[in-house]
C-alpha atoms as a PDB file:
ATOM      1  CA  UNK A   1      16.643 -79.910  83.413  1.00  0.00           C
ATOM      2  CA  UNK A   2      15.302 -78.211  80.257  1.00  0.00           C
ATOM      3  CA  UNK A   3      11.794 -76.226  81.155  1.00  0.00           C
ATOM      4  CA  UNK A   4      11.272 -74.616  78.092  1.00  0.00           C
ATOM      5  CA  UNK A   5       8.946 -76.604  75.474  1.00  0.00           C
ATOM      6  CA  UNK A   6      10.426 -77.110  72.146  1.00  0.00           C
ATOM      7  CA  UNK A   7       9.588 -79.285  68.797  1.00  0.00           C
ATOM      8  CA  UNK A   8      11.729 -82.340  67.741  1.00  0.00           C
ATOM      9  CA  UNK A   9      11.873 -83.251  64.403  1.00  0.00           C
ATOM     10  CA  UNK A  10      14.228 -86.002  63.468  1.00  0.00           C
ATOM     11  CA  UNK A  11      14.430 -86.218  59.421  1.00  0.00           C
ATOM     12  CA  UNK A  12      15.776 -88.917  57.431  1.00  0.00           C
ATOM     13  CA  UNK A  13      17.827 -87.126  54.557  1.00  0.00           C
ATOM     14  CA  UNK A  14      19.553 -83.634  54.827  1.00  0.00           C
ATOM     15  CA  UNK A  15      17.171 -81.585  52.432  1.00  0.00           C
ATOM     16  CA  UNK A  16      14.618 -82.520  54.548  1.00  0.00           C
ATOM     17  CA  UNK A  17      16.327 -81.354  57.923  1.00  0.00           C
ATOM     18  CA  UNK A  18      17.391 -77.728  56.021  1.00  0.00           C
ATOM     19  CA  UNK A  19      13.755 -77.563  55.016  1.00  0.00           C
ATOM     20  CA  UNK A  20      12.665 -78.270  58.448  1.00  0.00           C
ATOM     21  CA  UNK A  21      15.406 -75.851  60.092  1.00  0.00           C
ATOM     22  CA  UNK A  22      13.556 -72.913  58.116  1.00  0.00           C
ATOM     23  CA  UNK A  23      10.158 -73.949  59.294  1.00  0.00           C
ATOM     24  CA  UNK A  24      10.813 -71.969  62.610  1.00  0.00           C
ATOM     25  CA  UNK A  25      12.883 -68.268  63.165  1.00  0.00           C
ATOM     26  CA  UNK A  26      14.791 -70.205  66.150  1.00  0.00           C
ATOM     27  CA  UNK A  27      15.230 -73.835  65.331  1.00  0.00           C
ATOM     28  CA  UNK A  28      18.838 -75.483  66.293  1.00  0.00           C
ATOM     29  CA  UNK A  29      20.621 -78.353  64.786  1.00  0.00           C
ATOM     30  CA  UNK A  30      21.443 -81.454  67.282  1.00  0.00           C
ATOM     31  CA  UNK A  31      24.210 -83.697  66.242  1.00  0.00           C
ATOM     32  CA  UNK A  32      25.920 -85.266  69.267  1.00  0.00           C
ATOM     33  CA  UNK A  33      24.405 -82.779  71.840  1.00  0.00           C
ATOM     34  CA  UNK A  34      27.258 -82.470  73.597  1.00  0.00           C
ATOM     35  CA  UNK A  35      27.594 -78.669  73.625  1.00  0.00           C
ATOM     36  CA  UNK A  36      23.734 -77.445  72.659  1.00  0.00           C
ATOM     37  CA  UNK A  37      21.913 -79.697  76.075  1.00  0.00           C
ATOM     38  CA  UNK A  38      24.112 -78.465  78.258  1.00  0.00           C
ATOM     39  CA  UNK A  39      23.137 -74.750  77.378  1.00  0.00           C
ATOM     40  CA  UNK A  40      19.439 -75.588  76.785  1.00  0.00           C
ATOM     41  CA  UNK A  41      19.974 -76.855  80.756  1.00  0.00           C
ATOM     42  CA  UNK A  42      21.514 -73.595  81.788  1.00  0.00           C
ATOM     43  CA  UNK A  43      18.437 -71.745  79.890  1.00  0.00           C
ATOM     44  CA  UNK A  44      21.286 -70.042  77.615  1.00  0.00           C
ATOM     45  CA  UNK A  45      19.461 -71.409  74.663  1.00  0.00           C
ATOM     46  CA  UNK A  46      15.799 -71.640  74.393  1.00  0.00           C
ATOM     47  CA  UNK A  47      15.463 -72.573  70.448  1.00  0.00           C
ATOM     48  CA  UNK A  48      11.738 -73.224  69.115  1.00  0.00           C
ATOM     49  CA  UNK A  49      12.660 -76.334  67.344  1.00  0.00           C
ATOM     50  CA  UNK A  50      15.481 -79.179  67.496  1.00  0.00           C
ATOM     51  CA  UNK A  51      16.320 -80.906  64.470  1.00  0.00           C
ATOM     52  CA  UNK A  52      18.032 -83.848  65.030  1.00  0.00           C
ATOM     53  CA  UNK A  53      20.281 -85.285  62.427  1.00  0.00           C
ATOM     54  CA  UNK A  54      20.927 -88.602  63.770  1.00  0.00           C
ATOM     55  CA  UNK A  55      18.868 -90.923  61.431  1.00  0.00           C
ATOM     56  CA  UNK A  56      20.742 -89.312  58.328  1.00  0.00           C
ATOM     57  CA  UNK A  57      23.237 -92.438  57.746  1.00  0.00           C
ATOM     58  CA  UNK A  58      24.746 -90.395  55.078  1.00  0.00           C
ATOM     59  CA  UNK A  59      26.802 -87.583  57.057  1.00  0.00           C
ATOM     60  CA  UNK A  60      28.393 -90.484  58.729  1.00  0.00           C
ATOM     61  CA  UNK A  61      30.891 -92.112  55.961  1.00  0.00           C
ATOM     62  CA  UNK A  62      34.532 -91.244  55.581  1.00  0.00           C
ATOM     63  CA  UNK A  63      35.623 -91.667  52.314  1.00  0.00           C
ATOM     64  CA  UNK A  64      38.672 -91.298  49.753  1.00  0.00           C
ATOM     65  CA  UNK A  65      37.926 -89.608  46.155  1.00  0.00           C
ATOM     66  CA  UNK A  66      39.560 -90.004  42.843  1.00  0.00           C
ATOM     67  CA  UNK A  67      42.018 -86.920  43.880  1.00  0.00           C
ATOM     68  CA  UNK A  68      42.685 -88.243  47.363  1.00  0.00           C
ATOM     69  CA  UNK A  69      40.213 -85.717  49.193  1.00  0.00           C
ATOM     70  CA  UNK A  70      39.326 -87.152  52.496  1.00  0.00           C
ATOM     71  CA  UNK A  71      35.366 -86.573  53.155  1.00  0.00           C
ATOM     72  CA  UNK A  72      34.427 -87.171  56.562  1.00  0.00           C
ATOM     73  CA  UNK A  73      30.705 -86.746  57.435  1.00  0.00           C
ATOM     74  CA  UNK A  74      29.383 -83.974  59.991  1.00  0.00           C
ATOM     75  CA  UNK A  75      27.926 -87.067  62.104  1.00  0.00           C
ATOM     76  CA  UNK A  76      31.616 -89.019  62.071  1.00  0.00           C
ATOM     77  CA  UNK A  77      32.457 -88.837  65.893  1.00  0.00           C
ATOM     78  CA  UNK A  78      35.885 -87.709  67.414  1.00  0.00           C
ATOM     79  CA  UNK A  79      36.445 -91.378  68.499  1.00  0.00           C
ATOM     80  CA  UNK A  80      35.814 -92.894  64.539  1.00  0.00           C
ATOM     81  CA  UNK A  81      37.570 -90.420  63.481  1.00  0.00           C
ATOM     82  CA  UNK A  82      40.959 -90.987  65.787  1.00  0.00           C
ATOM     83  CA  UNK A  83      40.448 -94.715  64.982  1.00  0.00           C
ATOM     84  CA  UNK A  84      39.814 -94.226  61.284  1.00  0.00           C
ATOM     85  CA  UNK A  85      43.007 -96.064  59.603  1.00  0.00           C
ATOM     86  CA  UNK A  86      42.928 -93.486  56.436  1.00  0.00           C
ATOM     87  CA  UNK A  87      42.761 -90.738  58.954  1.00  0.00           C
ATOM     88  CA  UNK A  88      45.723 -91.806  60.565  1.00  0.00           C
ATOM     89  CA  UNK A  89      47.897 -92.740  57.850  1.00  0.00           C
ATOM     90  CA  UNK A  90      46.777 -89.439  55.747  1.00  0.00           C
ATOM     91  CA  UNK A  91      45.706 -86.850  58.466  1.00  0.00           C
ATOM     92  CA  UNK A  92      47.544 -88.083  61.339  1.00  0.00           C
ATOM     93  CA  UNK A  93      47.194 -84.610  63.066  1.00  0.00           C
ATOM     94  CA  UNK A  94      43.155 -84.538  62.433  1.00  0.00           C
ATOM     95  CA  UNK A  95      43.469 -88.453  64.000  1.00  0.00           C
ATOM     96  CA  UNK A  96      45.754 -86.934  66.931  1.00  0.00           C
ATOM     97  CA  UNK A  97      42.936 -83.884  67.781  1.00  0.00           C
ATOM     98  CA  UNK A  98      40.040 -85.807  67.646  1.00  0.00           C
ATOM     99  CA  UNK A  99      41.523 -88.381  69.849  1.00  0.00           C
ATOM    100  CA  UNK A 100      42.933 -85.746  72.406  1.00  0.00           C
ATOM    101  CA  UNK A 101      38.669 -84.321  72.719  1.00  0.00           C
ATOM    102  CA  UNK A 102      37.147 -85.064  76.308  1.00  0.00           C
ATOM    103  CA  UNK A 103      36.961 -88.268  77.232  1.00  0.00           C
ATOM    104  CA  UNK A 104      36.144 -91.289  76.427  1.00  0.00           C
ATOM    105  CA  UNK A 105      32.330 -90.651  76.276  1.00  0.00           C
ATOM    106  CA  UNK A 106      32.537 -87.038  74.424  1.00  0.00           C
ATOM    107  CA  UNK A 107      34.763 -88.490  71.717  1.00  0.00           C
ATOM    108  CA  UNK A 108      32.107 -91.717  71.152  1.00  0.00           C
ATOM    109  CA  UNK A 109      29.052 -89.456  70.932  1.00  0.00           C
ATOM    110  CA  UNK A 110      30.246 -86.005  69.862  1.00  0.00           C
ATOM    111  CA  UNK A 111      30.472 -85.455  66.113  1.00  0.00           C
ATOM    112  CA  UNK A 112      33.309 -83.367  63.783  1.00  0.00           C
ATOM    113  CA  UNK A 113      30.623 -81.361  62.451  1.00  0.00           C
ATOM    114  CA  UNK A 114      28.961 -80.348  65.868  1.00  0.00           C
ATOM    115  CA  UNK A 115      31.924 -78.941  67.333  1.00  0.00           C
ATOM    116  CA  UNK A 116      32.821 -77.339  63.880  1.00  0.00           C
ATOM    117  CA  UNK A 117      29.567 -75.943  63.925  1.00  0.00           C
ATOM    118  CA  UNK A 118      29.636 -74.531  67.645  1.00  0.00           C
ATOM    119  CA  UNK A 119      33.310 -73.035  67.294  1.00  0.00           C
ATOM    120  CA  UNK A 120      33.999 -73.191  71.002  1.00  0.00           C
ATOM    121  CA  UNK A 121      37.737 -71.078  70.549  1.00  0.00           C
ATOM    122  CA  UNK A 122      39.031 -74.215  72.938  1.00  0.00           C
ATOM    123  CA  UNK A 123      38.106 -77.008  70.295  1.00  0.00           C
ATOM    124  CA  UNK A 124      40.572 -79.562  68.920  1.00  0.00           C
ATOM    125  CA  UNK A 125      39.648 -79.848  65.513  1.00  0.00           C
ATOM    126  CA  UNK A 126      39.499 -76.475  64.022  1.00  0.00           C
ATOM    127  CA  UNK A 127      43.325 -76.372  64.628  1.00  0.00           C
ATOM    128  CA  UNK A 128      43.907 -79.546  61.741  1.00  0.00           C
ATOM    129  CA  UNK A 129      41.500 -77.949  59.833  1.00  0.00           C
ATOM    130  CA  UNK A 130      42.912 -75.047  59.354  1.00  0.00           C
ATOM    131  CA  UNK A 131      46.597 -76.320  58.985  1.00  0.00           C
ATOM    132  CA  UNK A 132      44.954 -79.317  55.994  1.00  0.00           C
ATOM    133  CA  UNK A 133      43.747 -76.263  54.522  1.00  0.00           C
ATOM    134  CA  UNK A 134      40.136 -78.143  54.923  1.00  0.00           C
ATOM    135  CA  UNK A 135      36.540 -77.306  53.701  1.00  0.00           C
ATOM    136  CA  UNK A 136      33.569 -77.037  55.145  1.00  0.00           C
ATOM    137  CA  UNK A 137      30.642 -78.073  52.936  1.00  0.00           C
ATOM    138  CA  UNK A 138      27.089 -76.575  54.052  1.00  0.00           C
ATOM    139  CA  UNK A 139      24.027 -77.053  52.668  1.00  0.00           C
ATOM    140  CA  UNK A 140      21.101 -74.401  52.378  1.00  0.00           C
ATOM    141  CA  UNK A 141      17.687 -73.476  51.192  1.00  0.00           C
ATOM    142  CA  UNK A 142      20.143 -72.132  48.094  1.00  0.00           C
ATOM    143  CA  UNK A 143      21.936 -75.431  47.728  1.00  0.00           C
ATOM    144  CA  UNK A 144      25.724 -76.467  48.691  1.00  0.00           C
ATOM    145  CA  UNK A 145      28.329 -73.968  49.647  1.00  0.00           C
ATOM    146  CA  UNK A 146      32.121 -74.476  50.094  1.00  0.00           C
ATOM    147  CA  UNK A 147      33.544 -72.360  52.768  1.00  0.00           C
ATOM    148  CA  UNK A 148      37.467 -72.455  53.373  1.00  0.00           C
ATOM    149  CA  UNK A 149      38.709 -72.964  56.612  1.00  0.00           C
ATOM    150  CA  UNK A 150      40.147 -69.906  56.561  1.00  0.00           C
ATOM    151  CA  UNK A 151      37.615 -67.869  56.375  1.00  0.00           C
ATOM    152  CA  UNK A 152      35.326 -70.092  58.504  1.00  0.00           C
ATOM    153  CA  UNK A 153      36.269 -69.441  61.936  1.00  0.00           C
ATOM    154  CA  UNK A 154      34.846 -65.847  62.599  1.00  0.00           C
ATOM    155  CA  UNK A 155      35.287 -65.120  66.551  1.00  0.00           C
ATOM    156  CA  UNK A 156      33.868 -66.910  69.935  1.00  0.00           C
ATOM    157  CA  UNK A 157      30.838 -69.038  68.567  1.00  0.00           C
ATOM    158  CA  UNK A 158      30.952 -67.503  65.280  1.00  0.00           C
ATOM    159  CA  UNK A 159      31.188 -68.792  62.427  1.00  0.00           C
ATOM    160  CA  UNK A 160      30.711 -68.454  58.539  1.00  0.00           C
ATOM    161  CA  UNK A 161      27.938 -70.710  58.523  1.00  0.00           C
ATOM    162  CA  UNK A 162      24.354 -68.845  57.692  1.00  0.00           C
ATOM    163  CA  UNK A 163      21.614 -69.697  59.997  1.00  0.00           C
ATOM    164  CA  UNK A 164      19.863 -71.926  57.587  1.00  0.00           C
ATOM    165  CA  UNK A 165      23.075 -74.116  56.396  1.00  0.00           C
ATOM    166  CA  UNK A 166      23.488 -77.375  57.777  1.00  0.00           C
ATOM    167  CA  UNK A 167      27.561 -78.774  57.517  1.00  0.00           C
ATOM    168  CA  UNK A 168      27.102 -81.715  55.500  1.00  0.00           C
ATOM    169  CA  UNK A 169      31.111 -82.732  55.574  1.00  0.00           C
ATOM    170  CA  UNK A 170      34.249 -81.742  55.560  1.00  0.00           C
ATOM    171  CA  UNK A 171      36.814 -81.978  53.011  1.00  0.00           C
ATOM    172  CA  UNK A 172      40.819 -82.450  53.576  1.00  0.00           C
ATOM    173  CA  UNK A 173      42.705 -82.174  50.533  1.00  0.00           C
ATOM    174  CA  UNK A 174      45.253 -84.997  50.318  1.00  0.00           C
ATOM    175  CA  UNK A 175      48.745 -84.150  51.874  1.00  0.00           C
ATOM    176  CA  UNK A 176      51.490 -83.462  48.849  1.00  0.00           C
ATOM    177  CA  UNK A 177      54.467 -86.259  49.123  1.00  0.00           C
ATOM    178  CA  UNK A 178      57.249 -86.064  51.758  1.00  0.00           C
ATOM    179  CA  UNK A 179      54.786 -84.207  54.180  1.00  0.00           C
ATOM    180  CA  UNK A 180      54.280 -84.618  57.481  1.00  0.00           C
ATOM    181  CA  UNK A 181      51.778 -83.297  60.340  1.00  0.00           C
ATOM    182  CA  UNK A 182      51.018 -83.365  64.411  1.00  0.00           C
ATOM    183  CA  UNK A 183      48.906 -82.229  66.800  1.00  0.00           C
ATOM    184  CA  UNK A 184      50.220 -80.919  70.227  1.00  0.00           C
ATOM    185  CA  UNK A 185      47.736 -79.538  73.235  1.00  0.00           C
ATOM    186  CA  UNK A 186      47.854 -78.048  76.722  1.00  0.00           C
ATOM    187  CA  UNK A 187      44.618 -79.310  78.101  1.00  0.00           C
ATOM    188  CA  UNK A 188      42.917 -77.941  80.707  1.00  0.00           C
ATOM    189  CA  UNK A 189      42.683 -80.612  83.480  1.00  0.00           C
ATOM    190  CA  UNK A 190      39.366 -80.779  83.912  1.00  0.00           C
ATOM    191  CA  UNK A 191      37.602 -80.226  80.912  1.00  0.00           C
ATOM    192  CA  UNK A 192      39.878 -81.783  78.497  1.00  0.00           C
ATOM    193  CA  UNK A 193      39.528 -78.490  76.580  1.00  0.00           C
ATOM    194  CA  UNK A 194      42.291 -76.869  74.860  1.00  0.00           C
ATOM    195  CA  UNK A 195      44.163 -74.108  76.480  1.00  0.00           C
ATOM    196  CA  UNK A 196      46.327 -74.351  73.668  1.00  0.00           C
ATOM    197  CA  UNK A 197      46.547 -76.466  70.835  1.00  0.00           C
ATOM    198  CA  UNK A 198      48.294 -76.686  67.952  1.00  0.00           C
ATOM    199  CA  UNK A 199      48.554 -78.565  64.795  1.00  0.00           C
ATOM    200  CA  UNK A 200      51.244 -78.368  62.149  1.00  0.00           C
ATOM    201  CA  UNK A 201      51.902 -79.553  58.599  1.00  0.00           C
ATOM    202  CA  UNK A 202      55.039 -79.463  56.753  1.00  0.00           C
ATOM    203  CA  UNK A 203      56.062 -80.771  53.523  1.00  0.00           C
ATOM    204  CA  UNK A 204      59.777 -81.033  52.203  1.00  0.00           C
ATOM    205  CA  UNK A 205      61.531 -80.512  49.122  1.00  0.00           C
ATOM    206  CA  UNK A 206      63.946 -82.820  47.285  1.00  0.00           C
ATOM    207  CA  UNK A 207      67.264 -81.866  49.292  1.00  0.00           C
ATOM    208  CA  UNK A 208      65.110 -82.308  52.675  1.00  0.00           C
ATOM    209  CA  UNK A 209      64.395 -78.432  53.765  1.00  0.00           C
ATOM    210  CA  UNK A 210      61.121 -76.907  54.189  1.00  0.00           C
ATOM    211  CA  UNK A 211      58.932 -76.312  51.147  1.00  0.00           C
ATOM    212  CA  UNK A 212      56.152 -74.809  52.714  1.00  0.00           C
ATOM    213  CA  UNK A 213      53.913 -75.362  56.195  1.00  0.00           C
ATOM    214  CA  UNK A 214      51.021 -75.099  57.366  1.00  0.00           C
ATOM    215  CA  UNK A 215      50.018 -74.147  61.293  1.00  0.00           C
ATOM    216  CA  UNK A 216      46.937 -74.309  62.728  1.00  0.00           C
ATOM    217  CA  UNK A 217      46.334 -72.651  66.608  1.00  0.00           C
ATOM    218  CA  UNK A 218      43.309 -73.306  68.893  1.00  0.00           C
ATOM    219  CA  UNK A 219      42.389 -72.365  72.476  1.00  0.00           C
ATOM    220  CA  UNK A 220      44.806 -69.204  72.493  1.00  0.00           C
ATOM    221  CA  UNK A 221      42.509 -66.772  70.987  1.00  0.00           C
ATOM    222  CA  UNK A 222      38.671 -65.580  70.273  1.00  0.00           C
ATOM    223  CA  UNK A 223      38.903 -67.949  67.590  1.00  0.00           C
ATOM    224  CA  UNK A 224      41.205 -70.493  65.918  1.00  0.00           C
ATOM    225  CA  UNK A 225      43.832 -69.120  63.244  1.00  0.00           C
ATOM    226  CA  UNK A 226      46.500 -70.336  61.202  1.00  0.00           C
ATOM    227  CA  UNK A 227      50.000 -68.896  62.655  1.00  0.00           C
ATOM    228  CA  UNK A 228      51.172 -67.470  59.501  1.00  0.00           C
ATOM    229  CA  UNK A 229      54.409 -65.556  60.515  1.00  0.00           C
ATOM    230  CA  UNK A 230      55.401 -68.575  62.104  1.00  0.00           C
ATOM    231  CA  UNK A 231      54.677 -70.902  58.409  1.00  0.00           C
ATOM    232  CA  UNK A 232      56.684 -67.911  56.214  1.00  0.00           C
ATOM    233  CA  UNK A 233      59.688 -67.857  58.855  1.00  0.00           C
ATOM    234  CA  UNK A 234      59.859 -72.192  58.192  1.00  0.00           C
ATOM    235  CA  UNK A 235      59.463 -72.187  55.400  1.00  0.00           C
ATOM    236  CA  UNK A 236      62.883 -71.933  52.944  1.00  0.00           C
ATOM    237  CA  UNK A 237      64.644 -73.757  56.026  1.00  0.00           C
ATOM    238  CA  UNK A 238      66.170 -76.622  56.450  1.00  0.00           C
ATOM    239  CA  UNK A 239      64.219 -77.306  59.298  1.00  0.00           C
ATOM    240  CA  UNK A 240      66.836 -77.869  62.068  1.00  0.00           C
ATOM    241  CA  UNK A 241      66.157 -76.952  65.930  1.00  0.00           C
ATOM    242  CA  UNK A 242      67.340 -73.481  65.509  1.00  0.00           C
ATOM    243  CA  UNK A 243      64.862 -72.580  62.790  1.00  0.00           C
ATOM    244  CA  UNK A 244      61.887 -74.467  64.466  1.00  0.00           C
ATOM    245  CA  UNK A 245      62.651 -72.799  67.847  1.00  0.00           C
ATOM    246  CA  UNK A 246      62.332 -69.211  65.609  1.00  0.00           C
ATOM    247  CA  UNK A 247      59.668 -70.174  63.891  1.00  0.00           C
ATOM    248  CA  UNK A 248      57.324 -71.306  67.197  1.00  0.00           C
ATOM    249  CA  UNK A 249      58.345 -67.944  68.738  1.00  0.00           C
ATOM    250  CA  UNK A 250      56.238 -66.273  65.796  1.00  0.00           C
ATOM    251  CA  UNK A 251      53.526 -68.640  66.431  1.00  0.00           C
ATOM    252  CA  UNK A 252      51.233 -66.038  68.383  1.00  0.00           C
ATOM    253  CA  UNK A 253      52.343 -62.772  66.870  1.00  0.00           C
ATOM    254  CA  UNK A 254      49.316 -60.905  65.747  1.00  0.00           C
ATOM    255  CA  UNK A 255      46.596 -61.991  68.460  1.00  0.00           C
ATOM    256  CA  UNK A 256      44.724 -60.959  71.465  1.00  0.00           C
ATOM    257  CA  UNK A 257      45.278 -63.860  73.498  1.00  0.00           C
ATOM    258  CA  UNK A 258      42.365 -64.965  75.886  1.00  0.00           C
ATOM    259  CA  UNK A 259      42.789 -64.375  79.652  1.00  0.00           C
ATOM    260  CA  UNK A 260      40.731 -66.194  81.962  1.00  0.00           C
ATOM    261  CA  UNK A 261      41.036 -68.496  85.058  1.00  0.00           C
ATOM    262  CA  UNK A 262      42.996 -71.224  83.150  1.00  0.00           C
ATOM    263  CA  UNK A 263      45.608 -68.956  81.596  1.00  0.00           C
ATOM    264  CA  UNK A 264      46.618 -65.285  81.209  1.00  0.00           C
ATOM    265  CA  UNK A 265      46.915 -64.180  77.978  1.00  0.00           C
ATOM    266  CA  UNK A 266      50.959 -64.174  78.152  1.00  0.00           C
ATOM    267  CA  UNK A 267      51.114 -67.252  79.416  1.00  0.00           C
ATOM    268  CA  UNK A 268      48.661 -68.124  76.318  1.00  0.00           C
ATOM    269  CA  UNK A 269      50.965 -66.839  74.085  1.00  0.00           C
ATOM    270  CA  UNK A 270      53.974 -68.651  75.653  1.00  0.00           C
ATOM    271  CA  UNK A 271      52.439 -72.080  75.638  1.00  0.00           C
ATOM    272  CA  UNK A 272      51.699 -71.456  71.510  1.00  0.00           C
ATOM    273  CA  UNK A 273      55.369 -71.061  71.700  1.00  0.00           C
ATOM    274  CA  UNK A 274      55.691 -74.240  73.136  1.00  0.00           C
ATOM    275  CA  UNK A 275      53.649 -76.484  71.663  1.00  0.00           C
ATOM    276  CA  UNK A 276      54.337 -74.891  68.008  1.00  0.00           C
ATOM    277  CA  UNK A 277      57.608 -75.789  68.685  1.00  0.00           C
ATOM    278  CA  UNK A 278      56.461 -79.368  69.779  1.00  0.00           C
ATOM    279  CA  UNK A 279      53.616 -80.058  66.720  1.00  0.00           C
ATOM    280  CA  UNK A 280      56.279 -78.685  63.948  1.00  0.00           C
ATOM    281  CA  UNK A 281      59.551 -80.762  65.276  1.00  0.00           C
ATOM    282  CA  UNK A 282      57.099 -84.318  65.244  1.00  0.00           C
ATOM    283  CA  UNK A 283      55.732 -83.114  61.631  1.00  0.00           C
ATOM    284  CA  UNK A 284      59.530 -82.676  60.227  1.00  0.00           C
ATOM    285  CA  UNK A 285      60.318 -85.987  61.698  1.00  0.00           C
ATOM    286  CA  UNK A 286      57.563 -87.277  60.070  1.00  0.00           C
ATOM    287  CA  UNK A 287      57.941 -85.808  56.936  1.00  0.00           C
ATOM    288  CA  UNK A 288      61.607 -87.104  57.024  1.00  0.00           C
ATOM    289  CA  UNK A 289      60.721 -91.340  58.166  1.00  0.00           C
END
């Protein structure tokens, strides 16, 4: 039960929700309200204002442009984007991660740009994002801002976003030829939450080795990262079992794993060896059909 009173706004375009969102020093954005009610229950959050982006029709599209950049809206949900035909063909890892969120009723009602937004470190899709090399686009009282994925994901909750940015969509440039990409996760049993997950994109050259790849690690640390020991030992490989295997084992150099209840942070790091191992072996085999 939420006890503390609040204003609900609900605008119908997205200048008109950033101008509300300024209106008040503690407003929130509500997309899918799957991760802001249940701390607004808990009294964790006790914002002034919600601003509920719902009736905006435009953050909902996916779309293709003239350069093959895949837009999907901060509204899409998990569920239309794991069904999304274009998704799966281009992005199959993004289709894989948004299809491995929850359950059923999380993945119809929670949206890419809410959990994107709310950086839980145990998220699905931050991992794809990161490995697509992915933009977030956020608009502001000062207009639209591009923010890598790279240098999005800041810590536990935090993000790059500014306080009075909205995420409008984000954009995943089109995978080069010969590439392909998975998605791999340890979920926790219960929550459907990733203890680990990973998400890896590779893209060959001519003679079939390793060009270059991309990996993209959730749930093991404060925040989600991109693996990058393990993408310079693949890459320059020909991509056999022995140089995956070597490559996953570099997966989690570098981090302060978590340690909590569901894992301890070795155990953390050995499951990124894993499932790196796992995500990179189904994206060469891609890459190679």
């Amino acid at each position: 039960m939420i006890t503390h009173p609040f204003t609900y706004q609900a605008p119908s375009t997205l200048e008109e929700a950033v101008e509300e969102l300024g209106r008040s020093g503690d407003s929130k954005v509500i997309a899918g309200g799957h991760s802001l009610l249940p701390l607004m229950k808990l009294g964790l959050a006790q914002p002034e204002a919600l601003i509920d982006l719902r009736r905006i029709a435009s953050l909902r599209a996916i779309r293709t442009e003239s350069d093959g950049t895949i837009v999907i809206g901060a509204l899409t949900t998990h569920r239309d984007i794991a069904h999304d035909p274009i998704v799966r063909a281009k992005l199959p890892a993004l289709a894989e991660a948004a299809g491995a969120v929850g359950d059923l009723q999380v993945r119809a009602r929670g949206t890419i740009g809410g959990s994107i937004a709310h950086a839980d470190p145990a998220a699905d899709e931050p991992a794809p994002a990161l490995a697509y090399d992915a933009t977030i686009r956020a608009v502001g009282p000062k207009g639209r801002r591009d923010i890598r994925a790279s240098d999005y994901f800041k810590g536990t909750f935090e993000t790059a976003l500014a306080d009075d940015e909205i995420i409008a969509e984000v954009r995943f440039p089109a995978p080069a030829g010969r590439s392909g990409s998975a998605y791999e996760k340890f979920a926790h049993p219960a929550s459907g939450f990733a203890i680990t997950g990973v998400a890896a994109l590779v893209t060959l050259k001519a003679d079939g080795g390793i060009e270059r790849a991309a990996i993209g690690v959730t749930g093991a640390a404060a925040a989600a990262y991109r693996a990058t020991a393990a993408e310079k030992a693949l890459a320059g490989t020909n991509g056999d079992a022995k140089a995956i295997a070597a490559a996953a084992a570099k997966a989690s150099d570098g981090i302060a794993a978590l340690s909590d209840l569901a894992a301890s942070s070795d155990y953390r790091k050995h499951l990124v060896t894993v499932f790196a191992k796992r995500a990179i072996l189904r994206a060469v085999t891609r890459a190679r059909a």
